[in-house]
Protein backbone atom coordinates (compact mmCIF):
# COMPACT_ATOMS: atom_id res chain seq x y z
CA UNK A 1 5.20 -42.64 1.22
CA UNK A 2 5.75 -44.32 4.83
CA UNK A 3 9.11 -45.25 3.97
CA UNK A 4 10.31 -41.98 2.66
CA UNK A 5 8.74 -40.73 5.74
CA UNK A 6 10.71 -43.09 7.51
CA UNK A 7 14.03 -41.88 5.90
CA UNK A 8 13.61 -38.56 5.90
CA UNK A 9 12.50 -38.75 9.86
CA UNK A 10 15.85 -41.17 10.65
CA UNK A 11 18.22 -39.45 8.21
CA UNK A 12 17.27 -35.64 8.42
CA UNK A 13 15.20 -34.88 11.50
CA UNK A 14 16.24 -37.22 14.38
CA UNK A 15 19.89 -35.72 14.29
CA UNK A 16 18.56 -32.26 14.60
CA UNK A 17 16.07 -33.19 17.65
CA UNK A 18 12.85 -32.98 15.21
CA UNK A 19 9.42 -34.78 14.84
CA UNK A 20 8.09 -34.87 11.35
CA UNK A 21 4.72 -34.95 11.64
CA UNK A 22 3.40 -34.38 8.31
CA UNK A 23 4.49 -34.39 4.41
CA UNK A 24 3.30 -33.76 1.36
CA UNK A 25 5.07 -34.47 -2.46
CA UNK A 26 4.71 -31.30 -4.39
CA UNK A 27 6.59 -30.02 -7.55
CA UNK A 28 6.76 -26.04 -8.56
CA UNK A 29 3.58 -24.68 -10.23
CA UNK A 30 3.88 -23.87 -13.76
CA UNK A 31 7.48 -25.07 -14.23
CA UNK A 32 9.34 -28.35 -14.92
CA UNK A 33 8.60 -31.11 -12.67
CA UNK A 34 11.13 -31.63 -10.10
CA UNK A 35 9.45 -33.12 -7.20
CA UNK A 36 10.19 -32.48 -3.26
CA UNK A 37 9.02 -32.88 -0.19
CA UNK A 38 7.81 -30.14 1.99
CA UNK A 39 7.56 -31.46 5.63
CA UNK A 40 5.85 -29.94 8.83
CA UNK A 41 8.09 -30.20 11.63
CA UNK A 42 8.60 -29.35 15.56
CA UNK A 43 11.03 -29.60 17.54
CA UNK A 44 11.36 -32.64 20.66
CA UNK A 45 13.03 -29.62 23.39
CA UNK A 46 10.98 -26.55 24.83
CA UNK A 47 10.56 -24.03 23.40
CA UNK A 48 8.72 -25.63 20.45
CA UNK A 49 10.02 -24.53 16.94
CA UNK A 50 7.78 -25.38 14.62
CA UNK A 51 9.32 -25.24 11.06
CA UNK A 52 7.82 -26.34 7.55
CA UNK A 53 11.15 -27.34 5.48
CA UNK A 54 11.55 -28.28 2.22
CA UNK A 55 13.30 -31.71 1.07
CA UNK A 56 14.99 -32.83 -2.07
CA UNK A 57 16.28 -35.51 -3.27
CA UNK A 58 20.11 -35.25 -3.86
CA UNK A 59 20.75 -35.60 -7.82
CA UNK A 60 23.86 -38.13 -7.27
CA UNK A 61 22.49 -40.68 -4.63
CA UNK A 62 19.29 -41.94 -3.39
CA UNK A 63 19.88 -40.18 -0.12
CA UNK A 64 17.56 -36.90 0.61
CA UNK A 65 19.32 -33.33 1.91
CA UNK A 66 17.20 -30.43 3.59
CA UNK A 67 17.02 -27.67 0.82
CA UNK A 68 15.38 -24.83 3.01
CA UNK A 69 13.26 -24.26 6.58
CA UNK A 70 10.40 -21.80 7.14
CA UNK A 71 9.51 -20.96 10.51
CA UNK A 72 5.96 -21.55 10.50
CA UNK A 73 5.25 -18.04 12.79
CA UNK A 74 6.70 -16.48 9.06
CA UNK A 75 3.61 -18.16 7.68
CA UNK A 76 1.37 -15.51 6.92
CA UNK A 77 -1.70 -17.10 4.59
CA UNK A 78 -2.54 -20.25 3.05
CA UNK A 79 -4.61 -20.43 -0.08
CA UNK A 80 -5.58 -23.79 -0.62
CA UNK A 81 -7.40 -22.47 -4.59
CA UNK A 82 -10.21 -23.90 -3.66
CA UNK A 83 -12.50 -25.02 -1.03
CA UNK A 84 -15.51 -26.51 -2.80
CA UNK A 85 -13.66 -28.56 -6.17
CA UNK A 86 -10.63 -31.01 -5.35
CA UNK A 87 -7.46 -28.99 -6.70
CA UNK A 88 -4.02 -30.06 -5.51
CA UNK A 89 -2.38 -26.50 -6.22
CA UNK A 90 -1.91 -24.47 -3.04
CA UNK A 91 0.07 -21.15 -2.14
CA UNK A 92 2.08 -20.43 0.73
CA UNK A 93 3.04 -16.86 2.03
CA UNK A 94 6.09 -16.33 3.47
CA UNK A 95 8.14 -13.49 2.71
CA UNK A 96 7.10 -14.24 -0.82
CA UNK A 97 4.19 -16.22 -2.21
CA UNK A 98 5.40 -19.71 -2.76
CA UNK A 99 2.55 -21.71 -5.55
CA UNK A 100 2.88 -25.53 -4.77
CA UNK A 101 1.55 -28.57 -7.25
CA UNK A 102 1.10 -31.75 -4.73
CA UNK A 103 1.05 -34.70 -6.21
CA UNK A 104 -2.67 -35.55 -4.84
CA UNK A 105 -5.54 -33.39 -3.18
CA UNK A 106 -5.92 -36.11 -0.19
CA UNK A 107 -1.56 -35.37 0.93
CA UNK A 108 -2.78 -31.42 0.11
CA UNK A 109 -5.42 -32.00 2.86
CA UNK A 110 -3.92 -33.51 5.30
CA UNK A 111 -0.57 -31.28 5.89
CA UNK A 112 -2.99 -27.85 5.17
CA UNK A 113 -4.88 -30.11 8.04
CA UNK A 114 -1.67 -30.37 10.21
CA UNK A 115 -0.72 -26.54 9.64
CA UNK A 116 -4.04 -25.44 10.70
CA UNK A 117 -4.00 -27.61 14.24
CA UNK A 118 -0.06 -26.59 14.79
CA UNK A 119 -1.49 -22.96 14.34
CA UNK A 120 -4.17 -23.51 16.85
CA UNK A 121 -1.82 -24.99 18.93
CA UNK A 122 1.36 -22.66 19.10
CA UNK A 123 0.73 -19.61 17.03
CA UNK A 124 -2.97 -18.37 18.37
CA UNK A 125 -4.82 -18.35 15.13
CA UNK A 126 -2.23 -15.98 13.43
CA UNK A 127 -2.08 -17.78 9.97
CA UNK A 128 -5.01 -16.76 7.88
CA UNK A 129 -6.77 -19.95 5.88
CA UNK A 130 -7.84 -18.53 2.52
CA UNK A 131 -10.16 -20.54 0.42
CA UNK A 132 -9.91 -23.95 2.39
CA UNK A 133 -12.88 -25.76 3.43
CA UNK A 134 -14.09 -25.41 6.79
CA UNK A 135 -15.10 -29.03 7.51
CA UNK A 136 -11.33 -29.88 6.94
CA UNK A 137 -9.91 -27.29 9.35
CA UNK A 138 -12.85 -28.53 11.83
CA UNK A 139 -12.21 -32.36 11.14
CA UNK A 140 -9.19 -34.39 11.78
CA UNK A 141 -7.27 -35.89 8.91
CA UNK A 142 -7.40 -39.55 9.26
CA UNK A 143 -4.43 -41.53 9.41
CA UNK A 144 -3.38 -43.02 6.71
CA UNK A 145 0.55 -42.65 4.09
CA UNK A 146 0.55 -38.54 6.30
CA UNK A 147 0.71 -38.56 10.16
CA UNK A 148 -1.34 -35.37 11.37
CA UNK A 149 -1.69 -33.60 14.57
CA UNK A 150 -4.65 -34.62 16.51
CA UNK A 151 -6.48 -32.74 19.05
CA UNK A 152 -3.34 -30.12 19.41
CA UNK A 153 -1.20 -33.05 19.69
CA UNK A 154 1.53 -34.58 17.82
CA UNK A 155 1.22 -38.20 16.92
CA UNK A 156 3.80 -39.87 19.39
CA UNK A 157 4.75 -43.51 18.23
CA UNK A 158 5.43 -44.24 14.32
CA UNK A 159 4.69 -47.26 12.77
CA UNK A 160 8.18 -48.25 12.48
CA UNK A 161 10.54 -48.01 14.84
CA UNK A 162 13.69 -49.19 14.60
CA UNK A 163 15.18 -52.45 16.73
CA UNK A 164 17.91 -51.08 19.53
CA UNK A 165 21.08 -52.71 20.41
CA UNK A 166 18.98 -54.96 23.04
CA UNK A 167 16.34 -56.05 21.26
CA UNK A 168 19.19 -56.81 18.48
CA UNK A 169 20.86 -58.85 21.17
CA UNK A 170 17.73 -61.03 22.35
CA UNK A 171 16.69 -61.69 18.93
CA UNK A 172 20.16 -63.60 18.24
CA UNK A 173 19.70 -65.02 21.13
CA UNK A 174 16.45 -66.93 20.23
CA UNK A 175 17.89 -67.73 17.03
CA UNK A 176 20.75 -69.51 18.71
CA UNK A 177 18.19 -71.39 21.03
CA UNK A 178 16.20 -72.61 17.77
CA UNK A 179 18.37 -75.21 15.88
CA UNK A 180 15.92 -74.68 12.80
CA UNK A 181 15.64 -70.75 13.07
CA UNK A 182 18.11 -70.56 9.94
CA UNK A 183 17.73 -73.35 8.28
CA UNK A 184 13.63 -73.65 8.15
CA UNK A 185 12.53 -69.90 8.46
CA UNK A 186 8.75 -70.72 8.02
CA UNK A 187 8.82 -72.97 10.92
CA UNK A 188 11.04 -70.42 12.89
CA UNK A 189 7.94 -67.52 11.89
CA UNK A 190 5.50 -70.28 13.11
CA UNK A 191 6.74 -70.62 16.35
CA UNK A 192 7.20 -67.18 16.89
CA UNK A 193 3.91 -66.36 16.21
CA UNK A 194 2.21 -69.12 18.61
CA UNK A 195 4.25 -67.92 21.24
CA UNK A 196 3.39 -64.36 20.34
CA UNK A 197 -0.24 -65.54 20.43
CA UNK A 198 -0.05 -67.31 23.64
CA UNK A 199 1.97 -63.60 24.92
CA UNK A 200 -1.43 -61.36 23.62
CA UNK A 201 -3.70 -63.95 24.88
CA UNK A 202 -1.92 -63.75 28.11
CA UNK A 203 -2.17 -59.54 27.54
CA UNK A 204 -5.73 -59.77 27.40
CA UNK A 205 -6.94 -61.17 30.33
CA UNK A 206 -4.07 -59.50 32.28
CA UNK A 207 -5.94 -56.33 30.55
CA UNK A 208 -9.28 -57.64 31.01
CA UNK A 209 -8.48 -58.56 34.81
CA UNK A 210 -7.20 -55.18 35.07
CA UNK A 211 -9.91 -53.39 33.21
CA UNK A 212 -10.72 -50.98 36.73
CA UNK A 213 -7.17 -50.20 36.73
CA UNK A 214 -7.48 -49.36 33.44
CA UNK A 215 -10.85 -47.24 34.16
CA UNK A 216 -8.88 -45.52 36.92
CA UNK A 217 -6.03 -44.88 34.90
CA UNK A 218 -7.94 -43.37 32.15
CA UNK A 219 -9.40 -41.04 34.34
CA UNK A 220 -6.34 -39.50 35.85
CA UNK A 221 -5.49 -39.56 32.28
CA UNK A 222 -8.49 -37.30 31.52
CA UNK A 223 -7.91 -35.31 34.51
CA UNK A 224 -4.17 -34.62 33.86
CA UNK A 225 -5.32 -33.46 30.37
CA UNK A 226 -7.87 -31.00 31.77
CA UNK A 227 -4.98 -30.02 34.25
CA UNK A 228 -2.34 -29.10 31.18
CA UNK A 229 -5.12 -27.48 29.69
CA UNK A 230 -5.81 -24.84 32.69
CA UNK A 231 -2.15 -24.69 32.83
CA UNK A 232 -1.75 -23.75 29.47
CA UNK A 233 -4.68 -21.10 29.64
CA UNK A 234 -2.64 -19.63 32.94
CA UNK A 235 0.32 -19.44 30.80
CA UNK A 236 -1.16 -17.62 28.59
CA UNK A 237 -3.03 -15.28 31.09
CA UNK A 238 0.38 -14.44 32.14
CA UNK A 239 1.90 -14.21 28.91
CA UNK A 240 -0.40 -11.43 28.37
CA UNK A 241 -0.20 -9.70 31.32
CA UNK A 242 3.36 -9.49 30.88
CA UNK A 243 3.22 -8.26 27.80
CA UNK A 244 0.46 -5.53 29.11
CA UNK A 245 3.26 -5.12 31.79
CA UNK A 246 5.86 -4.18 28.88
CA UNK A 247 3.57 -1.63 27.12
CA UNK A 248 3.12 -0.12 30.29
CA UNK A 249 7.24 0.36 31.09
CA UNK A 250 7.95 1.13 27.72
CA UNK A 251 4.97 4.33 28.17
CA UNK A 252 6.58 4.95 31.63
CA UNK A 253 10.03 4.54 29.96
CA UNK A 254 8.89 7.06 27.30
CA UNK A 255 6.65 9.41 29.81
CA UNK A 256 9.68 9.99 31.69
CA UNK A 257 11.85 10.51 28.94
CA UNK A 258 9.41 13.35 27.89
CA UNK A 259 9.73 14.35 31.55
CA UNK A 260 13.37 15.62 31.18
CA UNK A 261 13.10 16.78 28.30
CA UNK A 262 10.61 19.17 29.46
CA UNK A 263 12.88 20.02 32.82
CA UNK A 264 15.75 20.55 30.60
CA UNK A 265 13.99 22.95 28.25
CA UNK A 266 12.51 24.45 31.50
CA UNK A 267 16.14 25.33 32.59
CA UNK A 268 16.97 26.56 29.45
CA UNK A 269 14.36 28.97 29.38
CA UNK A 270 14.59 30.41 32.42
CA UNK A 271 18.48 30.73 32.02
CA UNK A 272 17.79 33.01 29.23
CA UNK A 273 15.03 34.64 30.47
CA UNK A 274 17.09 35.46 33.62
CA UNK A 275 19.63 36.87 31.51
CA UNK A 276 17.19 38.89 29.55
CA UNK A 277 15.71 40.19 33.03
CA UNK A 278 19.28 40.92 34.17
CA UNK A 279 20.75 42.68 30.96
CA UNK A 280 18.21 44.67 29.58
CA UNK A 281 15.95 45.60 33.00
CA UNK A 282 16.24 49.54 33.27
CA UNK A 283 15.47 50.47 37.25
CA UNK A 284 12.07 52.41 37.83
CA UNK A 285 14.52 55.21 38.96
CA UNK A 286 16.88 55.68 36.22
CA UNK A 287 13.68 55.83 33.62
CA UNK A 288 12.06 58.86 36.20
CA UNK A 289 15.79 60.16 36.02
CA UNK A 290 15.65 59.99 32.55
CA UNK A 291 12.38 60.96 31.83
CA UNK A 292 11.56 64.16 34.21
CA UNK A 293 15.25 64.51 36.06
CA UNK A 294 16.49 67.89 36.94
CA UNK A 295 19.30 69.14 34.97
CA UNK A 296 20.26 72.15 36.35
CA UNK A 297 20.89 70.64 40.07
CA UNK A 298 24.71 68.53 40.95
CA UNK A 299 22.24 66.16 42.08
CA UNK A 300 19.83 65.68 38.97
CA UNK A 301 22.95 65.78 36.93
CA UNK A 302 24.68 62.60 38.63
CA UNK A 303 21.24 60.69 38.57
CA UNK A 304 20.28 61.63 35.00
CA UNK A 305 24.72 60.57 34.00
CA UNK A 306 23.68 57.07 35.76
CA UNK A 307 20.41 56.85 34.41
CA UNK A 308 22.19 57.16 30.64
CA UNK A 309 25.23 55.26 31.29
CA UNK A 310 22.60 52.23 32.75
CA UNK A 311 20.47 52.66 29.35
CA UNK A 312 23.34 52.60 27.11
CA UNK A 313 24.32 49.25 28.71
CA UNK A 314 20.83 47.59 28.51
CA UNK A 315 21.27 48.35 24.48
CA UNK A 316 24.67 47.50 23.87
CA UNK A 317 24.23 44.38 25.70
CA UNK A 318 25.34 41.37 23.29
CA UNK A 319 21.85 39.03 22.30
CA UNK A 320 21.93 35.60 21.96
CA UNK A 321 20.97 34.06 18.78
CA UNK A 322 17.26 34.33 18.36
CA UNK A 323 16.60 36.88 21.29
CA UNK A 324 15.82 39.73 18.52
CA UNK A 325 13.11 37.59 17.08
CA UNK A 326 11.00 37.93 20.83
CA UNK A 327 8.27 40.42 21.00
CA UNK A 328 9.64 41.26 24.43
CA UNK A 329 13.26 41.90 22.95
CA UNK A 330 11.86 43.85 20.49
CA UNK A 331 9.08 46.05 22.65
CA UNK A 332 11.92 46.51 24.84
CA UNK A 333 14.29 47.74 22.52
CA UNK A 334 11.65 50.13 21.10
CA UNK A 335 11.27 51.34 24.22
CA UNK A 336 15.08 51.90 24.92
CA UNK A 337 15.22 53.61 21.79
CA UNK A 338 12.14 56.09 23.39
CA UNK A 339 13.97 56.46 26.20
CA UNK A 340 17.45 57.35 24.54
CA UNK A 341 15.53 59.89 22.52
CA UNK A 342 13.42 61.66 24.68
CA UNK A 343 16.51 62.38 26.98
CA UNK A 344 18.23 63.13 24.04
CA UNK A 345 16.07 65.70 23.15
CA UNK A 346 15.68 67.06 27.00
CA UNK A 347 19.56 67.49 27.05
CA UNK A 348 20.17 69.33 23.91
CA UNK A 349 17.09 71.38 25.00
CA UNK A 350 18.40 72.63 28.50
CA UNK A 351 22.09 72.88 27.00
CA UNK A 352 20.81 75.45 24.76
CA UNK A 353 18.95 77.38 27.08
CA UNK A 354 22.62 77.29 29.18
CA UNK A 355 24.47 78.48 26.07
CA UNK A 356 22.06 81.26 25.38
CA UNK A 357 21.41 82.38 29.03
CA UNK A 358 25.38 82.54 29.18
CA UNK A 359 26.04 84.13 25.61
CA UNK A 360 23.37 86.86 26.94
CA UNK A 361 24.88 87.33 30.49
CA UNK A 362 25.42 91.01 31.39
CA UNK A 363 27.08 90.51 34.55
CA UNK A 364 30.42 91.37 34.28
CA UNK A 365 30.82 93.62 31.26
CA UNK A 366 33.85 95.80 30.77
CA UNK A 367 32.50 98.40 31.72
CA UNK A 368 32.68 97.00 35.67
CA UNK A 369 36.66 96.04 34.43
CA UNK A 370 37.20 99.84 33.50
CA UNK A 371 39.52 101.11 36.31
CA UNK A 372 41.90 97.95 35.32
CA UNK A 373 40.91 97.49 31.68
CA UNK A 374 40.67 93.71 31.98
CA UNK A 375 38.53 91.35 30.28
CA UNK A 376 36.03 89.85 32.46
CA UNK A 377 36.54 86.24 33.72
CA UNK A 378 34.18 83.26 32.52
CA UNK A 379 35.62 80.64 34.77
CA UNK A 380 31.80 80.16 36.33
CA UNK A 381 30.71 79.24 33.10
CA UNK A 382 33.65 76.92 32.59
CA UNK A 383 32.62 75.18 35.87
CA UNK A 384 29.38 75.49 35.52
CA UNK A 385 29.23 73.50 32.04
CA UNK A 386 32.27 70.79 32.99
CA UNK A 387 29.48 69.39 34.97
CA UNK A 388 27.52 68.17 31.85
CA UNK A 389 30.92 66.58 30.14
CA UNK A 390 29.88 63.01 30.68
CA UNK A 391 26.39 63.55 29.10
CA UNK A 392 27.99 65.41 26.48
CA UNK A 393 29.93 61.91 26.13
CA UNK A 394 27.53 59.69 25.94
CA UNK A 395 25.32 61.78 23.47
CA UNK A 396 28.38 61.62 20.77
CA UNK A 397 28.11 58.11 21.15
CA UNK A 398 24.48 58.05 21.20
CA UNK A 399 23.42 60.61 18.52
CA UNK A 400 25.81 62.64 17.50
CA UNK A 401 23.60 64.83 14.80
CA UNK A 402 22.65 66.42 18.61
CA UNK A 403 26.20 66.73 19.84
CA UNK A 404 26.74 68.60 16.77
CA UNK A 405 24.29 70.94 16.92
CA UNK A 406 24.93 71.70 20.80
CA UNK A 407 28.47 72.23 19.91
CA UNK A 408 28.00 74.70 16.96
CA UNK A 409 25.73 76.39 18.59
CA UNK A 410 28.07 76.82 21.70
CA UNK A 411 30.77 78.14 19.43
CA UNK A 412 27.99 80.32 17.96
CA UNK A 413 27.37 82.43 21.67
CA UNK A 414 30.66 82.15 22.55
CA UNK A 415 31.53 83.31 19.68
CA UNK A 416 29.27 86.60 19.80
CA UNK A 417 30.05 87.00 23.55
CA UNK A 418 33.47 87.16 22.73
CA UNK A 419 33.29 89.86 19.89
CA UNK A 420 30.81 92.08 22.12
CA UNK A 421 33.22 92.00 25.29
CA UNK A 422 36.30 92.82 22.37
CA UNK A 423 34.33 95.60 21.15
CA UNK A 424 33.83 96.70 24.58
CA UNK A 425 37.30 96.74 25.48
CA UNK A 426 38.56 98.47 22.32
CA UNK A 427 35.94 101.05 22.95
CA UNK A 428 37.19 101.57 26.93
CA UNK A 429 40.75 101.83 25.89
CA UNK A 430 39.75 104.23 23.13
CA UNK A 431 38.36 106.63 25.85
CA UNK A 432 41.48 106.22 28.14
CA UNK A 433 43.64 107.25 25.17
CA UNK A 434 41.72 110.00 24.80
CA UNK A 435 42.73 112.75 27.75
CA UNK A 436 41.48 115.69 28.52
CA UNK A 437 44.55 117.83 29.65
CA UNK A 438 47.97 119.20 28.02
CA UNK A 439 49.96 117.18 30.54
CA UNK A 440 47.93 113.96 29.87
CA UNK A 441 48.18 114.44 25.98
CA UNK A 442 52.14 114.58 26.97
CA UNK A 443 52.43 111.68 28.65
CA UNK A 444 49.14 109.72 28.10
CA UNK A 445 50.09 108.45 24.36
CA UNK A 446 53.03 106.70 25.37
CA UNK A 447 51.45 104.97 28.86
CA UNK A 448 48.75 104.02 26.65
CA UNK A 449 49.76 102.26 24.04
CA UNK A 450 52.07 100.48 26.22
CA UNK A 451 48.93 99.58 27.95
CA UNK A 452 46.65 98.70 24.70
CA UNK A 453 49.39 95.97 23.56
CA UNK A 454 49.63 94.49 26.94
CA UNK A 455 45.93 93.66 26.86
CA UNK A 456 46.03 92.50 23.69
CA UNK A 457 48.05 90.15 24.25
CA UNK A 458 46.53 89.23 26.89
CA UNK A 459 43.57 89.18 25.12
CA UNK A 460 45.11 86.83 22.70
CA UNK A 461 45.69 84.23 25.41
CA UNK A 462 42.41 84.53 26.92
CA UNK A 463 41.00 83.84 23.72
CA UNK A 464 43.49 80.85 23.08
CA UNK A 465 42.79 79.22 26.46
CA UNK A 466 38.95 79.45 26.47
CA UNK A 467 39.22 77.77 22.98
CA UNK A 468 41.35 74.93 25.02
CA UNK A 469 38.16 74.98 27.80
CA UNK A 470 35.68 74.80 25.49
């Protein structure tokens, strides 16, 4: 196993800047037995990777290719089957449950040993251990065919190392020094290894003379350990805080996101609640107008015409979409609507009373008109009622079941006024036809009747131009 380890470090991991640190021969569980290697691995630059990947042996050569690498933070559990009875099946969960067979419970130990330290070491505890013994996780693995992490960390010098281009060099030339070094090998070993004798005895008392060095040495050692390990722990402290830092920008971030979307909605509303005050606001004045204004005055008449023109704006006014669905909107309407009726109602009311007070009037009757026979004059009227024709507009576009009503029943007086003044005249000329002399019976028929059809044609175009007025 130390010389695959060998090869698989030299051929597979050195070229990628890797340290193998552990391996392990395992086969699929519950399938045909085709044995590879899975290997735990970190990297020799900052920032560590550490990687668990999986090695098989190529099917045309004796050479070994890298199948497939884990990163070990991907590691999620390890189920070792069980802690208590040696079993050499294990599971490994990565983004899928991987079952492993190795091929002994000791090489299962030792790399579930070395994934437990490299956890402790760079992941925090993350991985969870699932039924694996908890002397083994507390224990280190010995060393022995599976180099292991110890103490957090990773074994530094292999057993085998290969010779460089200068040590290459200085053994040939030894060699060449030693007439016998090819022909007489043994000899060649033996004098190598009394020289390398004489060279460790020669170590040892240089170590032995320098055994306070040593001592001192040791202890900086110890004390430049300690040191990495409160720098380590401030590292982390920091790592944390920063990461506290994040959560707290991101919240900020997110707080101030809120933020504006709250001042945007803010604007929104008030940009349509400022065009709700603006379009459908009736003025206190034009609802006292509306509600108790005096129709008979010029005065009360141009405040109440404003007062309906402003109303009939605030409900033809265009809504946006959704403004009917407001209780406001709709209160507001309602009370539009009130409004609308109510003066509705008042100006149909006092209209009437106009059109009955003038299809009553006894002012000028015919009988004043005698001496000239004439029809009396309703000009006043005319004027007097030309000062309601914008209300009379607005109520036939407002509710015209009232516009007709106050129109028949205009036609209606009119209509009788007209046939009483008529009768009037046709009795008046009836009297001045009659004379009471010889000489006006002579001459009285003819001046008469002359008269009678001048009047009624004028009549006829009285009566065709108050139809026009009216």
């Amino acid at each position: 196993m130390t010389a695959i380890k060998h090869a698989l470090q030299r051929d597979i991991f050195t070229p990628n800047d890797e340290r193998l640190l552990s391996i392990v021969n395992v086969c699929k569980a519950g399938k045909k037995k085709k044995n590879c290697f899975l290997c735990a691995t970190v990297t020799t630059e900052r920032p560590v990777q550490v990687k668990v990947v999986k090695v098989k042996k190529s099917d045309k050569g004796d050479f070994y290719k890298r199948q497939i690498a884990w990163a070990l933070r991907d590691l999620a559990v390890v189920d070792a089957k069980d802690a208590i009875k040696e079993n050499p099946e294990f599971d490994l969960h990565f983004e899928k449950i991987y079952k492993w067979v190795a091929s002994s419970t000791a090489e299962k130990n030792a790399f579930i040993s070395c994934i437990w330290k490299l956890n402790q070491r760079y992941l925090r505890k993350k991985i969870d251990f699932v039924n694996v013994s908890s002397q083994l996780l507390e224990e280190s693995v010995p060393s022995g065919e599976n180099q292991s992490v110890t103490g957090g960390d990773e074994e530094v010098v292999d057993e085998y190392q290969e010779l460089n281009a200068r040590e290459e060099q200085d053994i040939e030339i030894m060699m060449e020094g030693c007439e016998y070094a090819i022909s007489n090998a043994e000899a060649f070993a033996e004098k190598l290894s009394r020289e390398l004798q004489v060279l460790d005895g020669a170590n040892i008392q240089s170590i032995m003379a320098s055994e306070k060095q040593v001592n001192i040495l040791m202890k900086l050692l110890d004390e430049a350990l300690k040191e990495v390990d409160q720098i380590e722990l401030k590292l982390s402290s920091y790592e944390e805080m920063l990461q506290s830092v994040k959560e707290q920008m991101d919240q900020i971030s997110e707080s101030n996101h809120l933020i504006h979307l709250s001042n945007t909605n803010n604007v929104k509303l008030l940009s349509e609640i400022e065009f709700l005050v603006n379009h459908m606001d009736l003025a206190k004045g034009h609802i006292k107008a509306l509600q108790e204004g005096d129709l008979a005055s010029s005065r009360g008449i141009e405040a109440c015409t404003n007062a309906a023109d402003a109303l009939l704006q605030c409900m033809n006014v265009a809504l946006r979409p959704g403004h009917d669905m407001l209780l406001a909107v709709k209160q507001q309407q309602q009370r539009f609507s009130d409004l609308r009726e109510l003066f509705a109602r008042r100006l149909a009311s006092h209209l009437n009373n106009v059109f009955v007070q003038q299809g009553h009037d006894q002012s000028s009757t015919l009988a004043q008109h005698s001496v000239e026979l004439t029809l009396p004059n309703h000009h006043p009227f005319h004027r007097d009622l030309l000062r309601y024709a914008k209300l009379m507009e607005w109520l036939k576009s407002t509710d015209y079941g009232k516009y007709e009503g106050l129109t028949k029943n205009y036609m209606d007086y009119l209509s009788r006024l007209y046939e009483r003044e008529i009768k009037d005249f046709f009795e008046v000329a009836k009297i001045k036809m009659t004379g009471t002399t010889k000489e006006s019976k002579k001459f009285g028929k003819l001046r008469h009747a002359c008269q009678l059809i001048i009047f009624l044609l004028k009549m006829v175009l009285f009566i065709a131009n108050n139809s026009k007025m009216s």
